[in-house]
PDB file of N, CA and C in Angstrom:
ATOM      1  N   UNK A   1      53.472 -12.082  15.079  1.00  0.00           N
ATOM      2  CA  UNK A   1      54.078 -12.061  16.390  1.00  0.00           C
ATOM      3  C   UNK A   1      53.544 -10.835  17.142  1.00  0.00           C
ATOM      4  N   UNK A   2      53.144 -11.326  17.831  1.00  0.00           N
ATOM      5  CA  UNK A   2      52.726  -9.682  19.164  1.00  0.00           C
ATOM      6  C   UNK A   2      53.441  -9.204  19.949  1.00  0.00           C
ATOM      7  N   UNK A   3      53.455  -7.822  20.039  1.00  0.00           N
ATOM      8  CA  UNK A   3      53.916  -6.954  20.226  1.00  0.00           C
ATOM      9  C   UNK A   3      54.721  -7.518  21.888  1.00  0.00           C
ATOM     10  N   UNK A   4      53.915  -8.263  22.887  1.00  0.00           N
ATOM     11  CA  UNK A   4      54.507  -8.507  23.675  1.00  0.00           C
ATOM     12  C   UNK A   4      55.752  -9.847  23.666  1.00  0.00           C
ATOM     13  N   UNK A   5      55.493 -10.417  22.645  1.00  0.00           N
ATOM     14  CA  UNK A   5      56.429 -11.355  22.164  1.00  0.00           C
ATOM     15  C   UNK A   5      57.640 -10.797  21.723  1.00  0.00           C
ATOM     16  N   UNK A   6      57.726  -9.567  21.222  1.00  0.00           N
ATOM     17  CA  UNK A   6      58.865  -8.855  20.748  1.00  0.00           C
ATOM     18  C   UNK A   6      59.306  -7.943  21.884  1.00  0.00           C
ATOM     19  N   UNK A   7      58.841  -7.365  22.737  1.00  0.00           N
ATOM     20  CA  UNK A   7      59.451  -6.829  23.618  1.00  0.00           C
ATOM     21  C   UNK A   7      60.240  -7.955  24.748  1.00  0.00           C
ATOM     22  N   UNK A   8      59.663  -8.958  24.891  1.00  0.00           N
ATOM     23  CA  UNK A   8      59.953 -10.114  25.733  1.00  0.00           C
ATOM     24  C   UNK A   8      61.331 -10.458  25.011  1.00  0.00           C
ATOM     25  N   UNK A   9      61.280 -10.704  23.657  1.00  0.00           N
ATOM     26  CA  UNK A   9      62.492 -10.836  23.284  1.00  0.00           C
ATOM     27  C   UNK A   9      63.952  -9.591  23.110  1.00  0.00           C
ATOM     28  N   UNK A  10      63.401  -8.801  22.638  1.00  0.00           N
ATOM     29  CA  UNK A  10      64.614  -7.706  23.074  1.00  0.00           C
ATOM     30  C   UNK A  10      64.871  -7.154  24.489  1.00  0.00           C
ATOM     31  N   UNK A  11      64.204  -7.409  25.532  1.00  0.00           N
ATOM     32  CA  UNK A  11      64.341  -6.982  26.807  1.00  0.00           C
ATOM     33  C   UNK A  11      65.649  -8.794  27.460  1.00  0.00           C
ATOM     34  N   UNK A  12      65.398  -9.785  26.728  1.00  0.00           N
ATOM     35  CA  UNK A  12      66.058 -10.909  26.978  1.00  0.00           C
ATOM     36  C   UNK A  12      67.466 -10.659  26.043  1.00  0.00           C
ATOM     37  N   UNK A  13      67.221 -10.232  24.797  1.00  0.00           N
ATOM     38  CA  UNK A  13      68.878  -9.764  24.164  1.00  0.00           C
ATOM     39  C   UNK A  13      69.498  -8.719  25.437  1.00  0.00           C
ATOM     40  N   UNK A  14      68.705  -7.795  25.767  1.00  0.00           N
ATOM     41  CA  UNK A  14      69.156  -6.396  26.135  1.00  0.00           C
ATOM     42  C   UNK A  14      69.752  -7.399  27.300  1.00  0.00           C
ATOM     43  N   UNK A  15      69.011  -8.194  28.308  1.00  0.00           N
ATOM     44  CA  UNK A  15      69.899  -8.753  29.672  1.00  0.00           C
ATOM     45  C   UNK A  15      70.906  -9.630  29.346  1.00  0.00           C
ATOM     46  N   UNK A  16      70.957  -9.910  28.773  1.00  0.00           N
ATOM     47  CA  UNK A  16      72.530 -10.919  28.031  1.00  0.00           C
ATOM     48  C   UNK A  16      73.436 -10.126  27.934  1.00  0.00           C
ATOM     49  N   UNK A  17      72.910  -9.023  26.529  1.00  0.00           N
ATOM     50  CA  UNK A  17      74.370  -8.077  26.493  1.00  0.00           C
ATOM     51  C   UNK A  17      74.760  -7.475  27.795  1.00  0.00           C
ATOM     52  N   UNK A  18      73.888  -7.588  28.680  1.00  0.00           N
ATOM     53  CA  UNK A  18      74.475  -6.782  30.271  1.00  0.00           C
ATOM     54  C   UNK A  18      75.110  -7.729  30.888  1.00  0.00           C
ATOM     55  N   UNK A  19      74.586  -9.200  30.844  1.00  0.00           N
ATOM     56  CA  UNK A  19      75.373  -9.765  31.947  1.00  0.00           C
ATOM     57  C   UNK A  19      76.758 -10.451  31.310  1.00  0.00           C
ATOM     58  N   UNK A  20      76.661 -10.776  29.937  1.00  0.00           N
ATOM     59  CA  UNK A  20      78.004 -10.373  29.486  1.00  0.00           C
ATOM     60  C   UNK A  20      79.205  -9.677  29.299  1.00  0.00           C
ATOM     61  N   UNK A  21      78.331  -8.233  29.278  1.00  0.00           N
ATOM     62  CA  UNK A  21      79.258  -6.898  29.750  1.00  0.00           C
ATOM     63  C   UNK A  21      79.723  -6.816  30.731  1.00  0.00           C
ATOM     64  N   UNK A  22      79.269  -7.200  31.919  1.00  0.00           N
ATOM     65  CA  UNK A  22      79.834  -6.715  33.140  1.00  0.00           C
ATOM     66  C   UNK A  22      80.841  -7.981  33.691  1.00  0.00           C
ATOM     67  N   UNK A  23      80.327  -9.641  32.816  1.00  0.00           N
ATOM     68  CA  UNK A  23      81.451 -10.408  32.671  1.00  0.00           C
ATOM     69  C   UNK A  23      82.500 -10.062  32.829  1.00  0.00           C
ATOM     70  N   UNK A  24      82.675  -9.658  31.018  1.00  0.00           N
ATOM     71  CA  UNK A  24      83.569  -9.328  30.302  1.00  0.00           C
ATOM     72  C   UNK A  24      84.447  -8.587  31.141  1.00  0.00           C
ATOM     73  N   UNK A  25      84.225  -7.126  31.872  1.00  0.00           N
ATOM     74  CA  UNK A  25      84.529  -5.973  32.509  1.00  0.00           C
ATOM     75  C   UNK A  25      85.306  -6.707  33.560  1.00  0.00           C
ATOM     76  N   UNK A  26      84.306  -7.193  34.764  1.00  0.00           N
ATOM     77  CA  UNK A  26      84.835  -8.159  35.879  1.00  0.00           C
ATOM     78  C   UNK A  26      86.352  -9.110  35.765  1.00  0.00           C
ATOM     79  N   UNK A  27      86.434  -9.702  34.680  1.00  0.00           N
ATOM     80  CA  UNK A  27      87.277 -10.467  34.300  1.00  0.00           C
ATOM     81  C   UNK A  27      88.581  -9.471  33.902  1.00  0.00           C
ATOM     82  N   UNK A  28      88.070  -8.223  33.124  1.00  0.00           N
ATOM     83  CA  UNK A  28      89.119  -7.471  33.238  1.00  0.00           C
ATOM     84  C   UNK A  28      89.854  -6.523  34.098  1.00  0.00           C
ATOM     85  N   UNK A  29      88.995  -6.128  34.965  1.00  0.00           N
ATOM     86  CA  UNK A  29      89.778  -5.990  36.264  1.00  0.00           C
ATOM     87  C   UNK A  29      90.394  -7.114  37.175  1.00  0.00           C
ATOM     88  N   UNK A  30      90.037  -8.043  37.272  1.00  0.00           N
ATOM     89  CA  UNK A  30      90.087  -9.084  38.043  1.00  0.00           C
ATOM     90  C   UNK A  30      91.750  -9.880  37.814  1.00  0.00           C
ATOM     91  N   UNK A  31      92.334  -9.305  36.282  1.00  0.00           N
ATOM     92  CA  UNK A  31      93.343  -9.745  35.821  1.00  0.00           C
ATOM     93  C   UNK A  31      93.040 -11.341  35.482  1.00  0.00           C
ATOM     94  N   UNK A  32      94.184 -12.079  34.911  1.00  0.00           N
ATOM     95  CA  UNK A  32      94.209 -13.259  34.560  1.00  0.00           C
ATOM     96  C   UNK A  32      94.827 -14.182  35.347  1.00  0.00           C
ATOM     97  N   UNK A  33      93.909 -15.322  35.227  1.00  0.00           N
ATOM     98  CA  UNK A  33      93.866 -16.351  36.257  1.00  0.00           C
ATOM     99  C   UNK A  33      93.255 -17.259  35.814  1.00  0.00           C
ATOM    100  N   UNK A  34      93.461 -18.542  36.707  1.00  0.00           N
ATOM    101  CA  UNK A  34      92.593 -19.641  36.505  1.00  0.00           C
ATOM    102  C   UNK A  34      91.087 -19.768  37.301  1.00  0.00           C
ATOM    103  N   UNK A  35      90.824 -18.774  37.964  1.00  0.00           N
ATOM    104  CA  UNK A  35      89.767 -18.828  38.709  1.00  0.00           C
ATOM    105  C   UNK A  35      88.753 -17.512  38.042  1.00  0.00           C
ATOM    106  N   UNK A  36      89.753 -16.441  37.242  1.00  0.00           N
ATOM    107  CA  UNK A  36      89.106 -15.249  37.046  1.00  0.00           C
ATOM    108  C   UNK A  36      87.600 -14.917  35.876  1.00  0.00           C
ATOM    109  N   UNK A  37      87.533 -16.076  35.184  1.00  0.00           N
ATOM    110  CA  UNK A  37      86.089 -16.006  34.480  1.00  0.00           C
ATOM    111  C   UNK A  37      85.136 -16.653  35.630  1.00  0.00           C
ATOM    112  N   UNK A  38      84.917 -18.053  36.265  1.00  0.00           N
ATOM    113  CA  UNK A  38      84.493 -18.248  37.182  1.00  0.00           C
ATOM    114  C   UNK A  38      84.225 -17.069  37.886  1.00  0.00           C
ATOM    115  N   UNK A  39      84.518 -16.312  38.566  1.00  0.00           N
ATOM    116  CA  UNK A  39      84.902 -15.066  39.909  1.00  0.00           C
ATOM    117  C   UNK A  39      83.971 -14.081  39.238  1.00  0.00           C
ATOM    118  N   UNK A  40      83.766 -13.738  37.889  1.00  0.00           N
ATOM    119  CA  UNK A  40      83.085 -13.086  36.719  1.00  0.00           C
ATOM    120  C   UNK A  40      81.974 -13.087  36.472  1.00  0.00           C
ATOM    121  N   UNK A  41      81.528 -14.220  36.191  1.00  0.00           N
ATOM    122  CA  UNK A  41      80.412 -15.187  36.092  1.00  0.00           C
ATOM    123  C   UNK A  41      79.356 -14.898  37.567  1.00  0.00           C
ATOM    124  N   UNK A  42      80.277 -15.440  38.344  1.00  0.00           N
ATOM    125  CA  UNK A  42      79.581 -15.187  40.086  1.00  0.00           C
ATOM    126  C   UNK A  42      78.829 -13.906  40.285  1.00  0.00           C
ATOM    127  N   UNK A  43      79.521 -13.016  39.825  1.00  0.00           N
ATOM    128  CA  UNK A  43      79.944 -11.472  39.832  1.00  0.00           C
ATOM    129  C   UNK A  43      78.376 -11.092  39.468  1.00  0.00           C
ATOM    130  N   UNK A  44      78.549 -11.400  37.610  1.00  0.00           N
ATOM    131  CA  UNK A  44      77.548 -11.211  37.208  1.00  0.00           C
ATOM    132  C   UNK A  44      76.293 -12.233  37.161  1.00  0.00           C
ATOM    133  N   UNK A  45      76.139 -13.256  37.910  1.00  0.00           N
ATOM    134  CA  UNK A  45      74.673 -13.448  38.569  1.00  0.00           C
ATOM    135  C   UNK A  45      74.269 -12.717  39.764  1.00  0.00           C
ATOM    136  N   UNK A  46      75.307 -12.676  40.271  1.00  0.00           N
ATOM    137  CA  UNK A  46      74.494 -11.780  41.596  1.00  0.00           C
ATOM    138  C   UNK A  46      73.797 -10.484  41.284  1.00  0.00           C
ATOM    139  N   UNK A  47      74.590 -10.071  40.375  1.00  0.00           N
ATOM    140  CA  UNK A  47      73.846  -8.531  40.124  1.00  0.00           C
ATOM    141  C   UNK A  47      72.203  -8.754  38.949  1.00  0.00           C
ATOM    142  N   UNK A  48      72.240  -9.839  38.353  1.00  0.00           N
ATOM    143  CA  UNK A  48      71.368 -10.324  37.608  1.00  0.00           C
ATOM    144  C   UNK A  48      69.818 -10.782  39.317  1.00  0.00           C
ATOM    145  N   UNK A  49      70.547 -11.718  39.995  1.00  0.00           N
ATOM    146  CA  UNK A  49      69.543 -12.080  40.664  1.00  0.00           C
ATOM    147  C   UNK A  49      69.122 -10.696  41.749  1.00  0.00           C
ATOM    148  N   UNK A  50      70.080  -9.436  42.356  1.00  0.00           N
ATOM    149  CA  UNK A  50      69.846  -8.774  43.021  1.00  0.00           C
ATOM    150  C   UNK A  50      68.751  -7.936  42.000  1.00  0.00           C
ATOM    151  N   UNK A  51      69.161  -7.801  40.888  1.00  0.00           N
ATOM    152  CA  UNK A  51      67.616  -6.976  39.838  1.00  0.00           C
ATOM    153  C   UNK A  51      66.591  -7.513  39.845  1.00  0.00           C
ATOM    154  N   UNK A  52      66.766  -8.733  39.487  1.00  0.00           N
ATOM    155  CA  UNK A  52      65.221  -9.576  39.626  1.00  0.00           C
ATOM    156  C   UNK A  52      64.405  -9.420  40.972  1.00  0.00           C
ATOM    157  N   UNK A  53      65.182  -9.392  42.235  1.00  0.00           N
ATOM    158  CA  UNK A  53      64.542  -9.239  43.670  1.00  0.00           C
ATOM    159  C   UNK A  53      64.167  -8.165  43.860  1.00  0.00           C
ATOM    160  N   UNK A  54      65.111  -7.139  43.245  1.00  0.00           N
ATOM    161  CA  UNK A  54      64.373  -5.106  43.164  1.00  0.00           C
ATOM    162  C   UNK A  54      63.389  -5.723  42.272  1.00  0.00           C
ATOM    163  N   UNK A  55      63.011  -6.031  41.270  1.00  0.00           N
ATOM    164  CA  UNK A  55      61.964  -5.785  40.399  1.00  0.00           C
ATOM    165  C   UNK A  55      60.774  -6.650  40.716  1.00  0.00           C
ATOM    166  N   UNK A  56      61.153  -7.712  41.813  1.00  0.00           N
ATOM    167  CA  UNK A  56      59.635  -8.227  42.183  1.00  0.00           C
ATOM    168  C   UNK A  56      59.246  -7.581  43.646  1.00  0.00           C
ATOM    169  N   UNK A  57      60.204  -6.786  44.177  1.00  0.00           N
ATOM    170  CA  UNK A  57      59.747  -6.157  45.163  1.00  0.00           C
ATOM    171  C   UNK A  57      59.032  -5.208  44.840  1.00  0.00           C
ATOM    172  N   UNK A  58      59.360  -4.343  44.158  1.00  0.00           N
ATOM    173  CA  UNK A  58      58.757  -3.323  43.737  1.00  0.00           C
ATOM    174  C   UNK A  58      57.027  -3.671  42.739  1.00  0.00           C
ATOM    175  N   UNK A  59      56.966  -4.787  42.277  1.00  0.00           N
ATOM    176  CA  UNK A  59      55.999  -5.364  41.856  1.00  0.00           C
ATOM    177  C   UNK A  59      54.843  -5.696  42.986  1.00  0.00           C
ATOM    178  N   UNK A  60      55.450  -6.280  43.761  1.00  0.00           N
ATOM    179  CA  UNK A  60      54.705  -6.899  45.075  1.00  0.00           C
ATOM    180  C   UNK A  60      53.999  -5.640  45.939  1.00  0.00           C
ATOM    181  N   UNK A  61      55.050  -4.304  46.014  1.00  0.00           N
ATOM    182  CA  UNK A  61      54.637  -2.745  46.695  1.00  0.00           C
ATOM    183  C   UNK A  61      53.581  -2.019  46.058  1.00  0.00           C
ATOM    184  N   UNK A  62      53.351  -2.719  44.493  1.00  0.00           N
ATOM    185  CA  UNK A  62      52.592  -1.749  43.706  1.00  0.00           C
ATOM    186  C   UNK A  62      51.255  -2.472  43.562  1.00  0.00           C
ATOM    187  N   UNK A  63      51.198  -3.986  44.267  1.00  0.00           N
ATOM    188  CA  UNK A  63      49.904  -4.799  43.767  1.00  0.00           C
ATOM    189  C   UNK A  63      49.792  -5.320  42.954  1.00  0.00           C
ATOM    190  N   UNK A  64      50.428  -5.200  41.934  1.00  0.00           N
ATOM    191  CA  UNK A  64      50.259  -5.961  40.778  1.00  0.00           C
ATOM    192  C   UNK A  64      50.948  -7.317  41.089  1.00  0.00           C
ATOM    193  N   UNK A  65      50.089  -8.515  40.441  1.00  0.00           N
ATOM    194  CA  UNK A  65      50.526  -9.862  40.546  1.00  0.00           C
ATOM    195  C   UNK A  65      51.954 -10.060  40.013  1.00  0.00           C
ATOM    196  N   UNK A  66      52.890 -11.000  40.660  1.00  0.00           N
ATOM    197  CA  UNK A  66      54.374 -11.012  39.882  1.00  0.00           C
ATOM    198  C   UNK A  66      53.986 -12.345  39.353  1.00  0.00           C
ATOM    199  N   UNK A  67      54.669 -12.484  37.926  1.00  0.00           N
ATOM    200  CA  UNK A  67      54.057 -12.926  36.971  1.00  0.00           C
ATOM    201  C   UNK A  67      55.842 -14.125  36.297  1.00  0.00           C
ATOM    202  N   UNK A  68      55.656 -15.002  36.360  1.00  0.00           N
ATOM    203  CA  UNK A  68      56.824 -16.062  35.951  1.00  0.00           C
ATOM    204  C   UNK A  68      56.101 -16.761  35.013  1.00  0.00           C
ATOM    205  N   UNK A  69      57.057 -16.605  33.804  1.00  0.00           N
ATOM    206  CA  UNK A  69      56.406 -17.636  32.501  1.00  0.00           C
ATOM    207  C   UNK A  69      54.979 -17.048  32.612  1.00  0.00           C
ATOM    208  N   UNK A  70      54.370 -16.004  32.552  1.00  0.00           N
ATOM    209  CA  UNK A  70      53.470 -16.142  32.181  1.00  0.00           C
ATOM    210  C   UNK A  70      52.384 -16.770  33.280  1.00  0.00           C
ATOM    211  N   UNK A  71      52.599 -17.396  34.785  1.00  0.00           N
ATOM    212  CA  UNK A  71      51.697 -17.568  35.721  1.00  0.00           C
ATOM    213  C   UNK A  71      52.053 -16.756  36.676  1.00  0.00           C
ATOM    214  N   UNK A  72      50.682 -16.594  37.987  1.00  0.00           N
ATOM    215  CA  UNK A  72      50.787 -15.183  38.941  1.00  0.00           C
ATOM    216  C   UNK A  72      51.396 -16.310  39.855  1.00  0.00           C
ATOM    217  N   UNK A  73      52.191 -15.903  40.326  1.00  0.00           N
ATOM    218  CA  UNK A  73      52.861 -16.544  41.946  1.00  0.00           C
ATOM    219  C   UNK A  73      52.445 -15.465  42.916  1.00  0.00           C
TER     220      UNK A  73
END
C-alpha cells in the first residue's frame, strides 16, 4: 500500500471523527428533541462543505490543479 493510500485513509478517519464530534456536541447543546440530531447533522455538513470550499480556494490561489478522485477539474 502507498504511502499516499494511507494518508488518504487516515485523513478520511480523522474527518469522520470531526464531523461526528461536532454532531455529537451540536445535539448536545441543542437539547433533546425530535428534530435535534437532524438540526446536528445540518450543522455538521455545513461546516464539512464550508472546509472543502476554504481548501479548494486556497488550492485554486496557489495554482495547483484541484484534484477529485484523483482527476484535475
Amino acid at each position: 500500500m502507498g504511502r499516499r493510500v494511507i494518508v488518504l485513509f487516515w485523513g478520511a478517519v480523522a474527518a469522520a471523527v470531526f464531523f461526528l464530534g461536532s454532531v455529537w456536541t451540536t445535539a448536545g447543546h441543542l437539547g433533546s428533541g425530535p428534530h435535534t440530531l437532524a438540526n446536528a447533522a445540518v450543522t455538521g455538513r455545513i461546516a464539512f462543505v464550508l472546509g472543502r470550499a476554504q481548501r479548494r480556494a486556497r488550492l485554486s490561489r496557489s495554482g495547483e490543479p484541484i484534484r477529485m478522485a484523483g482527476l484535475k477539474v
